[in-house]
Protein backbone atom coordinates (compact mmCIF):
# COMPACT_ATOMS: atom_id res chain seq x y z
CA UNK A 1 -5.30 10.12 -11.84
CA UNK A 2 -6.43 7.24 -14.04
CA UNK A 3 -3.25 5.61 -15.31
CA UNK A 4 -1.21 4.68 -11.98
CA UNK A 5 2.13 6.12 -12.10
CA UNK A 6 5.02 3.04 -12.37
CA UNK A 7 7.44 2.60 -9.74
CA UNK A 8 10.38 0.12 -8.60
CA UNK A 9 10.87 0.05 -4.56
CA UNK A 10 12.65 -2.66 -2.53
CA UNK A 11 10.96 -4.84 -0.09
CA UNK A 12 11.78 -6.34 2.50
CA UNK A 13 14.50 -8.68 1.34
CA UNK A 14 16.04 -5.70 -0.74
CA UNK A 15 14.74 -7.30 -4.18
CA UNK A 16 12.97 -4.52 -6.33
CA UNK A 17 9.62 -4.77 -7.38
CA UNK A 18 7.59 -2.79 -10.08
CA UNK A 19 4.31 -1.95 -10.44
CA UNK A 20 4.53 -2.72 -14.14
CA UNK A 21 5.55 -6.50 -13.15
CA UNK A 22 1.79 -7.04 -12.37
CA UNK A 23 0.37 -5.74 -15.57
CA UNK A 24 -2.33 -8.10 -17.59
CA UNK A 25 -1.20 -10.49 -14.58
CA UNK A 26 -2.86 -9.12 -11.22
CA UNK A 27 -4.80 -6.61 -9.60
CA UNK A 28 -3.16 -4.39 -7.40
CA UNK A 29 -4.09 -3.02 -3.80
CA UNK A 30 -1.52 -0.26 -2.95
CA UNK A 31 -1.78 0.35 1.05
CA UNK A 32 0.17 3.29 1.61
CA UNK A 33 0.62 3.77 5.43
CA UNK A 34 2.42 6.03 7.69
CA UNK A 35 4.72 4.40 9.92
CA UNK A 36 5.75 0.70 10.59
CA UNK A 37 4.86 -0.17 14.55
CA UNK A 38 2.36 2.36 15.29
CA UNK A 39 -1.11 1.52 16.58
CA UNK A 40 -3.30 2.14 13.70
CA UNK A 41 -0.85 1.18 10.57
CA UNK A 42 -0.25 -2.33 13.05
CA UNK A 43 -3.89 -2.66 13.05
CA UNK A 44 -4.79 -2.12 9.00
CA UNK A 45 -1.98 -4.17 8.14
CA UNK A 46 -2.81 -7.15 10.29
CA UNK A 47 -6.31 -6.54 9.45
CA UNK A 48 -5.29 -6.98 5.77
CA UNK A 49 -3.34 -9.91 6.46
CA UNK A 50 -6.70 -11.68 8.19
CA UNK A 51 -8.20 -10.95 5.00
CA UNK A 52 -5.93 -11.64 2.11
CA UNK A 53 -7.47 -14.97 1.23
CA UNK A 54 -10.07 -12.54 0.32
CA UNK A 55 -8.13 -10.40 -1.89
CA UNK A 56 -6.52 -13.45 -3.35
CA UNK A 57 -9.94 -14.82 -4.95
CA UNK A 58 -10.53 -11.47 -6.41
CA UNK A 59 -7.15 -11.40 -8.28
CA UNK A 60 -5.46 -8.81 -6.28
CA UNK A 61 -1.61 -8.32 -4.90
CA UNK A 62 -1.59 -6.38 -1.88
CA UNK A 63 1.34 -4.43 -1.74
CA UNK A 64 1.80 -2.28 1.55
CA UNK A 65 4.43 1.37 1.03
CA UNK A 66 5.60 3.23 3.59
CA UNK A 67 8.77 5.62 3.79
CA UNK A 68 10.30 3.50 6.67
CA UNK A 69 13.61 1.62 5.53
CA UNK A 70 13.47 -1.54 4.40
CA UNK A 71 15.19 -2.75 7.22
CA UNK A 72 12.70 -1.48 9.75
CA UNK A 73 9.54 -2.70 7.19
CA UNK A 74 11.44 -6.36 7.40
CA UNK A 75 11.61 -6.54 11.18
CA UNK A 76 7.49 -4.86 11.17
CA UNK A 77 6.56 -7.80 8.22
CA UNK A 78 8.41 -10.88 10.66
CA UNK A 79 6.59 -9.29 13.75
CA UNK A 80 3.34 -9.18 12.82
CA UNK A 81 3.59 -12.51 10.22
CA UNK A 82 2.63 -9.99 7.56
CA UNK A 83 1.90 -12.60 4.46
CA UNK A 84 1.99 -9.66 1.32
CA UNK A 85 4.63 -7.29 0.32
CA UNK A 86 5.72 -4.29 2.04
CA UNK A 87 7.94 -1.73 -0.04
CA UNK A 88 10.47 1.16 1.17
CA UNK A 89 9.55 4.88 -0.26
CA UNK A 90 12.55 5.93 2.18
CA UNK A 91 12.92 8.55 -0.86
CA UNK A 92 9.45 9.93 -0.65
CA UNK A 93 9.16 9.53 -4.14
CA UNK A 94 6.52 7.02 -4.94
CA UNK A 95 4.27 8.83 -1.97
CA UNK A 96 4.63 11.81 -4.12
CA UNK A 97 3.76 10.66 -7.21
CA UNK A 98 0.74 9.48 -6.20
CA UNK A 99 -0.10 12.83 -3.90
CA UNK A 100 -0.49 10.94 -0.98
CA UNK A 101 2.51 12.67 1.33
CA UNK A 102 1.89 14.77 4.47
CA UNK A 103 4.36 18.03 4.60
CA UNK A 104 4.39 17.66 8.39
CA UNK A 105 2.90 14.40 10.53
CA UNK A 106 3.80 15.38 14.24
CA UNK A 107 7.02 17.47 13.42
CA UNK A 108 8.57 14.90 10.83
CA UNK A 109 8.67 16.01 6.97
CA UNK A 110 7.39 13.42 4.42
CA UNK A 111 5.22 10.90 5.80
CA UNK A 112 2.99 8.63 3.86
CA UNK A 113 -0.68 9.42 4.59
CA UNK A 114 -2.98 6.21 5.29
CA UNK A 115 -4.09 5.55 1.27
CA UNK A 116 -5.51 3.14 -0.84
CA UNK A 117 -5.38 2.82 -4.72
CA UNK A 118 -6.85 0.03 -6.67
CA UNK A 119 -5.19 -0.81 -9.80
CA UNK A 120 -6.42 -2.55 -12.35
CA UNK A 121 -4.56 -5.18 -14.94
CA UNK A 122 -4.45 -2.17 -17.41
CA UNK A 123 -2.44 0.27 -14.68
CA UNK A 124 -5.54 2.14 -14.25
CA UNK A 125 -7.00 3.48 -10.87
CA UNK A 126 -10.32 2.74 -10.36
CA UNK A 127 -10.87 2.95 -6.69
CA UNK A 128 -8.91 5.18 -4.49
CA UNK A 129 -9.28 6.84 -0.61
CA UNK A 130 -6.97 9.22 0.52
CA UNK A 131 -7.90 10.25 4.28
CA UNK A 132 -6.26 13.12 5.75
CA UNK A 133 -7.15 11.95 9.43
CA UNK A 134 -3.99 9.09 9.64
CA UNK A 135 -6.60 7.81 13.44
CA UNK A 136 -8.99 6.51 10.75
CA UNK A 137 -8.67 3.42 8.25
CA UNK A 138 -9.43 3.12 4.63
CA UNK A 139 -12.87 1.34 3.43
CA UNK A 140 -11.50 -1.71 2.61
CA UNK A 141 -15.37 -3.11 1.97
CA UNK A 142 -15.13 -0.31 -0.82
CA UNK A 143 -11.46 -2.02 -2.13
CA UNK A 144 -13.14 -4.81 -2.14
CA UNK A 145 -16.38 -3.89 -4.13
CA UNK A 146 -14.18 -2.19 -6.72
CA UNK A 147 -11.88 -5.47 -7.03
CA UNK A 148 -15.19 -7.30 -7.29
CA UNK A 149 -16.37 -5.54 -10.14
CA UNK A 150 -13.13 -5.85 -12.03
CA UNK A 151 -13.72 -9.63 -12.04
């Protein structure tokens, strides 16, 4: 994949946003995670929030995706004072796109697995980790390297 694939998914106040409203603007840093409220998505996403000062001075927009409803990714945003985007693929589709869907996570079809994609201002890909084991988190030294060498 070297030209991210476009997409429009609401957040968390229902607005839509696009992945094409950040080109020649921003940087992207597409967290895909499993589910809102468990352990290990709770701890990468407040983990990113601690460090988005970070991902500010390199030009980046973190956006997180999961396939929880929008509804359930506002209440998981207010509870953990979540200070970046989070986007509803309740319709799988986005996941799919970019490959990054397991079949079955723990008897439910069409989960999100635990992902990262850099995109540059051109909509191309040039750092990406796609772990199979949800228990473990992304490099996000690695994210940060690659968002580093864009600048």
């Amino acid at each position: 994949m070297n030209t991210a694939p476009n997409f429009t998914l609401q957040d968390t106040n229902g607005e839509e946003v696009s992945l094409s409203d950040f080109r020649d603007q921003k940087n992207v840093v597409l967290i895909f995670f499993p589910l809102a409220f468990s352990g290990v998505c709770t701890k990468e996403l407040c983990t990113t929030r601690d460090n988005l000062k970070i991902y500010s001075s390199l030009d980046a927009e973190v956006i997180g995706i999961s396939v929880d409803s929008f509804f359930t990714l506002k209440a998981f945003k207010e509870s953990n004072n979540l200070n970046f985007s989070l986007l509803s693929d309740f319709n799988k589709e986005v996941s799919e796109q970019y490959d990054t869907l397991y079949q079955d996570y723990f008897g439910m079809k069409g989960v999100s697995k635990r992902s990262v994609f850099v995109i540059d201002k051109e909509g191309r890909v040039v750092h990406q980790e796609v772990l199979e084991d949800s228990g473990k988190l992304p490099d996000f030294g690695k994210v940060q390297d690659a968002l580093a060498d864009l600048n």
